[in-house]
C-alpha atoms as a PDB file:
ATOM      1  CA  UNK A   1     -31.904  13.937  79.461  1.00  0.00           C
ATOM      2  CA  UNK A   2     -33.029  13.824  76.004  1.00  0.00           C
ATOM      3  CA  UNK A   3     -30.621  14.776  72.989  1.00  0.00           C
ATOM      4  CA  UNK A   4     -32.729  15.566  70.092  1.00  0.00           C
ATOM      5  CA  UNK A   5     -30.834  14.994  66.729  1.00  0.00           C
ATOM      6  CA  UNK A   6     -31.959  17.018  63.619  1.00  0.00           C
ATOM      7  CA  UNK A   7     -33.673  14.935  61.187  1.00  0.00           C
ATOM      8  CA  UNK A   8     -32.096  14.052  57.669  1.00  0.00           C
ATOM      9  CA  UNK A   9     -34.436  16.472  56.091  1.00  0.00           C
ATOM     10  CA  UNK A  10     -33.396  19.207  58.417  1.00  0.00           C
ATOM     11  CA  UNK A  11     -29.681  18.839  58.261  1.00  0.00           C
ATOM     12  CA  UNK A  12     -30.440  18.333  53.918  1.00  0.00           C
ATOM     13  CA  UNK A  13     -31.855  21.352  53.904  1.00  0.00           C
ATOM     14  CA  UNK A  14     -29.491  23.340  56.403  1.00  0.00           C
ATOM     15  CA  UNK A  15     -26.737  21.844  53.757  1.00  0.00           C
ATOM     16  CA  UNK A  16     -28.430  23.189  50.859  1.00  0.00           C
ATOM     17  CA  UNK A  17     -28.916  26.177  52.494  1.00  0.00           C
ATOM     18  CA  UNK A  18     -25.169  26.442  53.047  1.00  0.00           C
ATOM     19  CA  UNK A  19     -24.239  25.613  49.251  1.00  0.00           C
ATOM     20  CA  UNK A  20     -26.052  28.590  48.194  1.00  0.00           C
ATOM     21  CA  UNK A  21     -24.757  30.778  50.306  1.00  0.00           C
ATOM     22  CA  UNK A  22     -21.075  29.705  49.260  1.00  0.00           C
ATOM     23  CA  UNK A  23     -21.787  29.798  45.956  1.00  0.00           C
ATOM     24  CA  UNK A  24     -23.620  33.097  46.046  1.00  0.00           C
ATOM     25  CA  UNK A  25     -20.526  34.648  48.298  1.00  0.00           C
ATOM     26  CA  UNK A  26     -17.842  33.468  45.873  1.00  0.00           C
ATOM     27  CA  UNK A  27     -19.449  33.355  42.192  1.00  0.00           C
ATOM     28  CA  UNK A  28     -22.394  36.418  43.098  1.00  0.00           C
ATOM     29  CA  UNK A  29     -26.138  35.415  42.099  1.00  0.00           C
ATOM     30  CA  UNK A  30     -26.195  35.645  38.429  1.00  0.00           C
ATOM     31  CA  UNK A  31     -23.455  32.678  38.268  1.00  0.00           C
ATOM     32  CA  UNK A  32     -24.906  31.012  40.979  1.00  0.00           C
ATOM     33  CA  UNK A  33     -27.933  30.631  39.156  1.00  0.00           C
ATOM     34  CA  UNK A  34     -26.204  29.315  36.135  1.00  0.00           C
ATOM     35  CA  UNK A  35     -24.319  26.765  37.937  1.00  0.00           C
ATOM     36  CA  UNK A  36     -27.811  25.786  39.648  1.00  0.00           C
ATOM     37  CA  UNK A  37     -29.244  25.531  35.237  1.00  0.00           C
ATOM     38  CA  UNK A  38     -26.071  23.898  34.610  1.00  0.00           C
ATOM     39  CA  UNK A  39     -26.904  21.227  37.619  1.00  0.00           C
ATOM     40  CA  UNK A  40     -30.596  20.806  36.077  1.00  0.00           C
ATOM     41  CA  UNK A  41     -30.269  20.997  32.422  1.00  0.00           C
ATOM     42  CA  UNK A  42     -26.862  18.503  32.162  1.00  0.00           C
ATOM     43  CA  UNK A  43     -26.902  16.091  35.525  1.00  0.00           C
ATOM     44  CA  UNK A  44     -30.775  15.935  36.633  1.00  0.00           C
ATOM     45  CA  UNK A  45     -29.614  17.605  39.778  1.00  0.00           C
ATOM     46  CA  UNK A  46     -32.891  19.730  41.319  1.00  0.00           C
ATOM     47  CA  UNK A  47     -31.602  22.875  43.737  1.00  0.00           C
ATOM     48  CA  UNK A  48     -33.159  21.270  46.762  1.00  0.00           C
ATOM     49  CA  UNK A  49     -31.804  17.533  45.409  1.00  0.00           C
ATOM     50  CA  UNK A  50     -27.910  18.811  46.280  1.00  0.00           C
ATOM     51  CA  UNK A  51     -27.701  17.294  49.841  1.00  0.00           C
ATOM     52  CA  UNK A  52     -29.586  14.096  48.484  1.00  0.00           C
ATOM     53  CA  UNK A  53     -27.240  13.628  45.241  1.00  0.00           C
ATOM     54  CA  UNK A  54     -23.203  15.190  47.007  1.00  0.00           C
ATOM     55  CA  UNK A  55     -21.529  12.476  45.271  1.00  0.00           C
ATOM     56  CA  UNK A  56     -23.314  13.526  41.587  1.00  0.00           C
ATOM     57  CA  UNK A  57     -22.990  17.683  42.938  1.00  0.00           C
ATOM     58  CA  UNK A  58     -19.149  17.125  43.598  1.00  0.00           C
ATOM     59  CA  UNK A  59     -18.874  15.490  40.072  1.00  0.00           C
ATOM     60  CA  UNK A  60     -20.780  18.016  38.440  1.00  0.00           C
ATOM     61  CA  UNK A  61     -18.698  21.377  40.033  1.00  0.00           C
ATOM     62  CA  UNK A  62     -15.733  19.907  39.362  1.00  0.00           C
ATOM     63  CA  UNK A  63     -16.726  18.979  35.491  1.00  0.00           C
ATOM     64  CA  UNK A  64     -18.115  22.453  35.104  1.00  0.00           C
ATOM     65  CA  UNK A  65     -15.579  24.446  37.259  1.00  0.00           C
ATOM     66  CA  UNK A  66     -12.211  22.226  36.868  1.00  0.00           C
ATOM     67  CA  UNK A  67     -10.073  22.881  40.464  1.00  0.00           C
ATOM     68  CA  UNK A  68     -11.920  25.934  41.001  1.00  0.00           C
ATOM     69  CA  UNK A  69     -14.569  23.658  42.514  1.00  0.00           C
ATOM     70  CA  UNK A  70     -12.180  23.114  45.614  1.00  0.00           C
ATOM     71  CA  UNK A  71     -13.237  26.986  46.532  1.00  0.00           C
ATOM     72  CA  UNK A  72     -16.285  25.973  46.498  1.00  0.00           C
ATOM     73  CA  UNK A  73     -16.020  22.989  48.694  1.00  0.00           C
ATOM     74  CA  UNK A  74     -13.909  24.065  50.947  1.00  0.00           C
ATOM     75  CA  UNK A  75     -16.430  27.001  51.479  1.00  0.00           C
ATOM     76  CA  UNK A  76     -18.630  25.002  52.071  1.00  0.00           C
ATOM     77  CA  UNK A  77     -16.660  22.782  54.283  1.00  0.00           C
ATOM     78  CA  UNK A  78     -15.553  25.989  57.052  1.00  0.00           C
ATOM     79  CA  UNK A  79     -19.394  27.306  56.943  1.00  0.00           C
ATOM     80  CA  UNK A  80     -20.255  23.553  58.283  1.00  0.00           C
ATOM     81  CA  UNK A  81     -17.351  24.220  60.774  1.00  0.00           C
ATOM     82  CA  UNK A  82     -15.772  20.321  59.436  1.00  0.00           C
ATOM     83  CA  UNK A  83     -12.493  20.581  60.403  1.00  0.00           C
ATOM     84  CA  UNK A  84     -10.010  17.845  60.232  1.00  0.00           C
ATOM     85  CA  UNK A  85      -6.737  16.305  59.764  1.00  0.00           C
ATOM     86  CA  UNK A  86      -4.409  18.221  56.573  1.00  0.00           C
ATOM     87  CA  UNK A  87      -4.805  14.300  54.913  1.00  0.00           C
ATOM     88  CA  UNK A  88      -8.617  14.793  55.276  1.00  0.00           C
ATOM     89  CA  UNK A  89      -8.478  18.106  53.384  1.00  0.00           C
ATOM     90  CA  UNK A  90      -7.397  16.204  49.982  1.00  0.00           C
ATOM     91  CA  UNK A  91     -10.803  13.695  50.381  1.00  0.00           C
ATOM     92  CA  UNK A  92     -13.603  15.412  48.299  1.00  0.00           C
ATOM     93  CA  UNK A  93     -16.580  17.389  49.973  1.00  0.00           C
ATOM     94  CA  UNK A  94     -19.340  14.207  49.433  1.00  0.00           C
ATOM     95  CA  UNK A  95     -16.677  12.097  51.440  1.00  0.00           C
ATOM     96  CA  UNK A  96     -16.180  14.628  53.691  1.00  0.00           C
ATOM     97  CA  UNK A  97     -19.504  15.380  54.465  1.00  0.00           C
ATOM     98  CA  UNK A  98     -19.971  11.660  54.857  1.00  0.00           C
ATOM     99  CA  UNK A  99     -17.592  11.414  57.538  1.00  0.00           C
ATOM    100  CA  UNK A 100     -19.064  14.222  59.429  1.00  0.00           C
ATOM    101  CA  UNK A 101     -22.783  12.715  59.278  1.00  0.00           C
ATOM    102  CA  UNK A 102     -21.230   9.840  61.166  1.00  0.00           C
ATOM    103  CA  UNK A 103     -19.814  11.419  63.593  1.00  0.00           C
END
């Protein structure tokens, strides 16, 4: 029996898919979209780069949207279904979503 396993540009662009549904769901399209200029114009940060660049995303949220970025993330984290351990919960999302990928 053969497993197949999604490739990374699959599972990138299933997570980017996920981001923008998040962020559309909790800040509506309008401030989605400026969050996605904001991304662009100030951290070099393309919509489809997000799942390349989580590390440089989670920076950038959290510098634009101060601890309401942990909405977001955790959003994000129960539409991938990651679940973990209450310690886990207090890691960021690009750490999280690490984890996950190596699992």
């Amino acid at each position: 029996m053969t497993i197949q396993v999604p490739s990374a540009s699959k599972r990138s662009e299933t997570l980017n898919k996920v981001i923008d549904k998040v962020l559309n769901q909790i800040l509506g399209q309008e401030a989605t979209q400026i969050i996605y200029d904001y991304l662009e114009n100030n951290h070099s940060i393309q919509r489809h780069e997000i799942a390349q660049k989580l590390d440089s995303f989670n920076k950038a949220l959290t510098e634009y949207l101060g601890t309401g970025a942990v909405v977001i993330e955790r959003g994000i984290l129960e539409n991938l279904e990651i679940r973990g351990p209450e310690e886990i919960k207090s890691v960021d999302l690009a750490e999280q979503l690490r984890t996950a990928k190596m699992a």
